[in-house]
Protein backbone atom coordinates (compact mmCIF):
# COMPACT_ATOMS: atom_id res chain seq x y z
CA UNK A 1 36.56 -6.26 -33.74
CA UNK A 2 32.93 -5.02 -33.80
CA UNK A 3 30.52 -5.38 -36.51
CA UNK A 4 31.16 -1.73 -37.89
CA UNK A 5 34.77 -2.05 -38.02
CA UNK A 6 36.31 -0.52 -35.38
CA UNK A 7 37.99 -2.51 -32.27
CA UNK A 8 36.81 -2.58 -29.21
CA UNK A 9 39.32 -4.21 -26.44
CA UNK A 10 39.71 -4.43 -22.71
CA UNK A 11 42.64 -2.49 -20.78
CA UNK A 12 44.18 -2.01 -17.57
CA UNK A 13 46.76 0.37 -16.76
CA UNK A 14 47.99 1.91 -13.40
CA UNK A 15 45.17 0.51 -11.42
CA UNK A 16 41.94 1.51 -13.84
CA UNK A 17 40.58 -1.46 -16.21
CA UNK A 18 37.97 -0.02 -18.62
CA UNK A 19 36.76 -1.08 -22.23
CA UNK A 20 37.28 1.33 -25.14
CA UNK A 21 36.56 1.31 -28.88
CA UNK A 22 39.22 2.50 -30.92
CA UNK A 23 39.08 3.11 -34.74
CA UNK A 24 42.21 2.55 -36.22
CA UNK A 25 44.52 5.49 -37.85
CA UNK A 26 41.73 8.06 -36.94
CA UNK A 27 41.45 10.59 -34.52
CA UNK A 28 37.54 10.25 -32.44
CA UNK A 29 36.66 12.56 -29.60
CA UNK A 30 36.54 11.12 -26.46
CA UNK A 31 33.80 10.07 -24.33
CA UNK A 32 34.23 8.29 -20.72
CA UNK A 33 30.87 6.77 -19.73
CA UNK A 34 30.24 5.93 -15.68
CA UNK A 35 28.21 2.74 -15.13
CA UNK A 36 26.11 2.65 -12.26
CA UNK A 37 25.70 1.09 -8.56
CA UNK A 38 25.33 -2.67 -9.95
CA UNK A 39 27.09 -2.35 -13.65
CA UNK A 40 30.75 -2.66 -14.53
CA UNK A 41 32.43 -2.10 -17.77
CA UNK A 42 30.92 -4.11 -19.77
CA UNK A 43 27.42 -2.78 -19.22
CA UNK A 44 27.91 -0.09 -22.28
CA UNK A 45 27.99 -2.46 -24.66
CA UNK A 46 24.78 -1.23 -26.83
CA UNK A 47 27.34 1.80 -27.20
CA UNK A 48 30.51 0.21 -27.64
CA UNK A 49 29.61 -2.10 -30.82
CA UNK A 50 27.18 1.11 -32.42
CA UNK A 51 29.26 4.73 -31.80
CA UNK A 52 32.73 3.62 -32.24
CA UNK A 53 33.25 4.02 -35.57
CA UNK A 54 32.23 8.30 -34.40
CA UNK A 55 33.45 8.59 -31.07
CA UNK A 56 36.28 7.04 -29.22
CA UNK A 57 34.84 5.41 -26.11
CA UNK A 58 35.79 4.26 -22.75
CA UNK A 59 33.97 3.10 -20.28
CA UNK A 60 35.44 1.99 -16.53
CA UNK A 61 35.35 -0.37 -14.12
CA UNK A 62 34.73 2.36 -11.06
CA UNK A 63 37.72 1.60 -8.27
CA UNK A 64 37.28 -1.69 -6.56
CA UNK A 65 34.81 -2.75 -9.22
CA UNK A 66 36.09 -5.85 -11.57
CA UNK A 67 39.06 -5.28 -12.54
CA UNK A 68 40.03 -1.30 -10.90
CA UNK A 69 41.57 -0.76 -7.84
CA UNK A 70 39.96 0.37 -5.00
CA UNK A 71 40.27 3.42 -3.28
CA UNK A 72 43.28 3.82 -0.37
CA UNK A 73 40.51 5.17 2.00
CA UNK A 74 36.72 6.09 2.42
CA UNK A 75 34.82 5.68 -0.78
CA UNK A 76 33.51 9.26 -1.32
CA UNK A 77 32.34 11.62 -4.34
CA UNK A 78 35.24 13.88 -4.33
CA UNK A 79 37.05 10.59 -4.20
CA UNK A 80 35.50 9.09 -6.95
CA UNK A 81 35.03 12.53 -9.32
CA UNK A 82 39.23 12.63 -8.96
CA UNK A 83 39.23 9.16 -9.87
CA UNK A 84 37.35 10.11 -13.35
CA UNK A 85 40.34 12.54 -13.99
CA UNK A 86 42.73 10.33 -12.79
CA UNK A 87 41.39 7.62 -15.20
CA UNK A 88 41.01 10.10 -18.04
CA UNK A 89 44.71 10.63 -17.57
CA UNK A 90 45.62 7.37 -17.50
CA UNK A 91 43.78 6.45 -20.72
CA UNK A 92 45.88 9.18 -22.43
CA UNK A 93 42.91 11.91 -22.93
CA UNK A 94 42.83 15.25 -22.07
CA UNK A 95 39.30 16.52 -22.57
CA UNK A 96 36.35 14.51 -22.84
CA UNK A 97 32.45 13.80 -23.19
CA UNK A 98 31.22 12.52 -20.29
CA UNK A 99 28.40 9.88 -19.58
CA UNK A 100 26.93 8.81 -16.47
CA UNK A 101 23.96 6.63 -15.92
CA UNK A 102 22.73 6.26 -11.98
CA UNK A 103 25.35 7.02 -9.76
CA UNK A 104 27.65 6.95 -12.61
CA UNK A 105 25.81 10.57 -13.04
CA UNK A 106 25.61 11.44 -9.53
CA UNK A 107 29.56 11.09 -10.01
CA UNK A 108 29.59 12.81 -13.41
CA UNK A 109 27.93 16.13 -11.28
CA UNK A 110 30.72 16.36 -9.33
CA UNK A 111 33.64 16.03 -12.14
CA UNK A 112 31.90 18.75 -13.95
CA UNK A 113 31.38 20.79 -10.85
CA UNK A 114 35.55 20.37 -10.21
CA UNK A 115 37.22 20.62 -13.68
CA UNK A 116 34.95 22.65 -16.29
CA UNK A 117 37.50 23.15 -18.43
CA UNK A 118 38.23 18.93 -19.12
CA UNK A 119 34.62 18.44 -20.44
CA UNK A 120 33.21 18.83 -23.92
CA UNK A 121 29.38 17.91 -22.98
CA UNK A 122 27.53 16.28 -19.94
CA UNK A 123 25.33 13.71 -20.19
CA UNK A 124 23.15 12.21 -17.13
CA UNK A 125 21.28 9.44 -17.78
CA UNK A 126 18.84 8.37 -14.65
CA UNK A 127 20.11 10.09 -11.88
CA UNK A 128 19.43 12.70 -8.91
CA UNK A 129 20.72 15.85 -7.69
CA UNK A 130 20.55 14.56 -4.11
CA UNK A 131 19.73 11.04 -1.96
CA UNK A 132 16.44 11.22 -0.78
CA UNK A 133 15.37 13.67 -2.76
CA UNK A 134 11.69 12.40 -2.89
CA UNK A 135 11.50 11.50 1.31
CA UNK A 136 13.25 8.61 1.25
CA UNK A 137 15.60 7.48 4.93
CA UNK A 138 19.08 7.04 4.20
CA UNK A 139 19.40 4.34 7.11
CA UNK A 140 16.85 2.52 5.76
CA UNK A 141 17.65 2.18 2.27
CA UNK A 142 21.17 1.65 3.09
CA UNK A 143 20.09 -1.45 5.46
CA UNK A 144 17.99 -2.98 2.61
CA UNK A 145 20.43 -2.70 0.35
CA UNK A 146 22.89 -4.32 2.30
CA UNK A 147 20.84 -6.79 4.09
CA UNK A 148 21.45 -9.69 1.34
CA UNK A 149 25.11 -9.06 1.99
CA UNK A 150 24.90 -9.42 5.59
CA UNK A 151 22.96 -12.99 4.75
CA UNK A 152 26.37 -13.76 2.93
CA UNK A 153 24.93 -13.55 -0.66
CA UNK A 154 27.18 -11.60 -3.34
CA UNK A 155 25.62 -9.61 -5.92
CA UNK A 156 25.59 -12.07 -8.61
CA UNK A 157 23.37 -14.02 -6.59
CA UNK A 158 20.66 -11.84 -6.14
CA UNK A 159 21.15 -9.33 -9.83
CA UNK A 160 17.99 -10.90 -11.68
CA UNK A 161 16.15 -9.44 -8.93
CA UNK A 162 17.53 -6.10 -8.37
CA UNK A 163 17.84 -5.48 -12.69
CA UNK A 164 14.40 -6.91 -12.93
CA UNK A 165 13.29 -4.49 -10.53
CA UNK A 166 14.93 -1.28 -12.39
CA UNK A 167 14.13 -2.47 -15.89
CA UNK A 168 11.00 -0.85 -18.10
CA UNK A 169 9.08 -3.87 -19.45
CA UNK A 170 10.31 -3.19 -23.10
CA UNK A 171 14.16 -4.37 -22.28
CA UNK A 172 15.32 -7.69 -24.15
CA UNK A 173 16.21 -10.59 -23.07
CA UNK A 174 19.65 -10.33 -24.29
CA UNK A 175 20.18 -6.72 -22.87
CA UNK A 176 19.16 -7.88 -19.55
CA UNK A 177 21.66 -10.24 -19.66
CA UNK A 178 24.30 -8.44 -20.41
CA UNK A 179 23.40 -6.18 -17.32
CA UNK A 180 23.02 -9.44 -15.50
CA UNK A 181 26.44 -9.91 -16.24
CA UNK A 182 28.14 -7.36 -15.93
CA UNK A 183 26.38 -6.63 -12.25
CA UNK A 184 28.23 -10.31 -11.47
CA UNK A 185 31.32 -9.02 -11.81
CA UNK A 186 30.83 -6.60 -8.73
CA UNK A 187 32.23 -8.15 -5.08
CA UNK A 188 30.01 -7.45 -2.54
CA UNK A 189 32.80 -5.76 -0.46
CA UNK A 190 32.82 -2.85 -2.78
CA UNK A 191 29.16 -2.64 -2.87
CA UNK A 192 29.01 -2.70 0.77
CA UNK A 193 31.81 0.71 -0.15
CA UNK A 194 29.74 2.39 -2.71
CA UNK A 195 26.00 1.85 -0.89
CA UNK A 196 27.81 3.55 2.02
CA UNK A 197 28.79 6.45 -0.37
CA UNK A 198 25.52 6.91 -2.49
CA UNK A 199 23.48 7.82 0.25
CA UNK A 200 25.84 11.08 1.33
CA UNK A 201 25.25 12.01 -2.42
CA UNK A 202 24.00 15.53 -2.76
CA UNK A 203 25.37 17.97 -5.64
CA UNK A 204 22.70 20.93 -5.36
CA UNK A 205 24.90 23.54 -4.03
CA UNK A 206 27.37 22.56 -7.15
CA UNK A 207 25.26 22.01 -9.89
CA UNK A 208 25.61 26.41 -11.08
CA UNK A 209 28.98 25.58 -11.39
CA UNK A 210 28.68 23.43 -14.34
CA UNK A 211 28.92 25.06 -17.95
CA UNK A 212 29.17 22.03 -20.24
CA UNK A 213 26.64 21.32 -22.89
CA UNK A 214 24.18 19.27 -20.56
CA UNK A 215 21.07 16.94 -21.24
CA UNK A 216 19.20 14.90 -18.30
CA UNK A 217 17.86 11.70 -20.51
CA UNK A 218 15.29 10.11 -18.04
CA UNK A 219 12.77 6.49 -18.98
CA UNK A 220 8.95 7.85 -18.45
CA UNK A 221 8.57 4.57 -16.30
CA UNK A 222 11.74 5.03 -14.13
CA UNK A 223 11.11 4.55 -10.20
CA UNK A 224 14.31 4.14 -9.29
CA UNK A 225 14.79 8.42 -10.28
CA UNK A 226 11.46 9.42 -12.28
CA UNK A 227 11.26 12.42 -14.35
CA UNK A 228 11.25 14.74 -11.62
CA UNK A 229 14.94 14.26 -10.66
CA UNK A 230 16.18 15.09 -13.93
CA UNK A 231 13.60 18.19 -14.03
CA UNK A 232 15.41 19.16 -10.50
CA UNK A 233 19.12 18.96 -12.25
CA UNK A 234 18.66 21.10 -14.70
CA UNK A 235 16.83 23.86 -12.44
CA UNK A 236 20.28 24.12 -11.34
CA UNK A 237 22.66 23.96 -14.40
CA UNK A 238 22.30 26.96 -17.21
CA UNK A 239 20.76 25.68 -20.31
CA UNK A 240 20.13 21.96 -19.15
CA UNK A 241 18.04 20.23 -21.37
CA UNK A 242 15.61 17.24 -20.27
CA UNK A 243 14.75 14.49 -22.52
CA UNK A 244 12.51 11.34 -21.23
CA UNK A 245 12.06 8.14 -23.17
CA UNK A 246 9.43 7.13 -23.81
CA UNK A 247 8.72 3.38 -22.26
CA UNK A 248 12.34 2.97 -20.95
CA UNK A 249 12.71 2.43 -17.12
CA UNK A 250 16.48 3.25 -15.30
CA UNK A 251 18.35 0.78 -16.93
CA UNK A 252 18.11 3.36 -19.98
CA UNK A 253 21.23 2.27 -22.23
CA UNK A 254 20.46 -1.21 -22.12
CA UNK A 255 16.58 -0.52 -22.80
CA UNK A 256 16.61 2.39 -25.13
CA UNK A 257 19.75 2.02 -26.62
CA UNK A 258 18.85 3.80 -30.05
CA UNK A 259 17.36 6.98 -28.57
CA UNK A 260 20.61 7.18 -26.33
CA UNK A 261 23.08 6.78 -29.10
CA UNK A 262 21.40 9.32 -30.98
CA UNK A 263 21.52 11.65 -28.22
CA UNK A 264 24.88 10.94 -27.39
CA UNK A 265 25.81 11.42 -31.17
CA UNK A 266 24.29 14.78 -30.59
CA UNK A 267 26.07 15.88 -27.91
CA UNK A 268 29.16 15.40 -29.80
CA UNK A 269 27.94 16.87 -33.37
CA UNK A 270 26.66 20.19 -31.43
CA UNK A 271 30.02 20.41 -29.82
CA UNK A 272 32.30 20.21 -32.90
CA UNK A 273 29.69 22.44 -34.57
CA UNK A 274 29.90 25.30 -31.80
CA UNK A 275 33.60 24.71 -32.01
């Protein structure tokens, strides 16, 4: 039970595990938030313990991270976008806000792109429109991202220096350890899976096809996918708005997680007030 009242528990059903607040006896809307390359489900939890008394969330473990299934074959986008719907079936809900942060958006492009109709609003947190969008080799940034697997190290043993690497310098010391933690929970094997699939990542020729209420939330100080990238998503999607926080670097939830709540909140507010 959270501090606000409502419950937030873990589940697993038909191959997904995710974590999901739930307020008792009332009917929420739905959001499904996508964790990124080195987070799991618990990495939302600045969300979980503050929005769900408003909004019913859920956030995954992506297939063939913690607890999820992986994928029968080749880790791809299309793969992983049907996986979203899949999950949102699973979990019982039928249309949905949806949250992405990293490749967690770079996956949220593509379930907006294929099913319109499911989603409410769309909101990318830290993300691109394409790998390499700024120059960068694919081959290259795959092998360094790998090359502490090939030394036979597993992500928890090298996560304080990847997060501390991503984070803005305002991020606490308990946030970054729940990001520490939740990037532990991650087997290298399906990293090895998902690096292979990140760097084939390119939504441009989709991105028109989107009509859902979108917002591009970027940290001024993010390296990982500065300002830029967001400006370049929402070129391509009709009435895309940009926000960028002010002293927040790409691990935006964790570091910011009062400016994203409130945007989130008003994604879902402007929704049920168009509706």
């Amino acid at each position: 039970m959270s501090k606000r009242g409502h419950v937030i528990r873990d589940r697993r059903v038909g191959g997904f595990a995710w974590r999901e607040s739930e307020q008792p006896a009332v009917e929420l809307p739905a959001m499904l938030l996508l964790h990124g390359l080195g987070g799991s489900r618990i990495s939302w939890e600045s969300q979980l313990g503050c929005l769900g008394d408003r909004v019913h969330l859920l956030a995954w473990d992506m297939p063939g991270y913690g607890e999820s299934d992986p994928l029968p074959g080749t880790t791809t986008f299309a793969a992983l976008a049907e996986s979203v719907l899949s999950f949102a079936d699973v979990a019982g809900v039928s249309s949905f806000h949806l949250v992405g942060l990293s490749l967690g958006g770079m996956i949220a492009q593509y379930v907006a792109a294929l099913r319109p109709q499911r989603l409410c609003s769309l909101t990318l947190l830290a993300t691109s429109p394409k790998f390499g969008l700024d120059g960068t080799d694919p081959v290259s940034w795959r092998a360094a991202r790998l090359a502490p697997l090939d030394a036979g190290l597993e992500p928890s043993d090298f996560a304080d220096r990847v997060l501390g690497a991503l984070a803005g310098p305002n991020i606490t010391e308990a946030a970054l350890a729940q990001q520490r933690a939740a990037m532990t929970r991650i087997s290298g094997a399906a990293l090895r899976r998902v690096v292979d699939c990140l760097v084939t990542h390119d939504s441009t020729s989709i991105l028109s096809q989107i009509t859902a209420p979108t917002r591009c939330v970027v940290g001024a100080l993010d390296t990982e996918t500065p300002p830029e990238y967001a400006q370049e998503i929402a070129k391509r999607v009709s009435g895309a708005r940009v926000d960028v926080i002010a002293g927040a670097g790409h691990l935006l939830n964790a570091e910011a997680p009062e400016a994203i709540n409130a945007i989130l909140l008003e994604q879902v507010e402007q929704v049920g007030q168009n509706r």
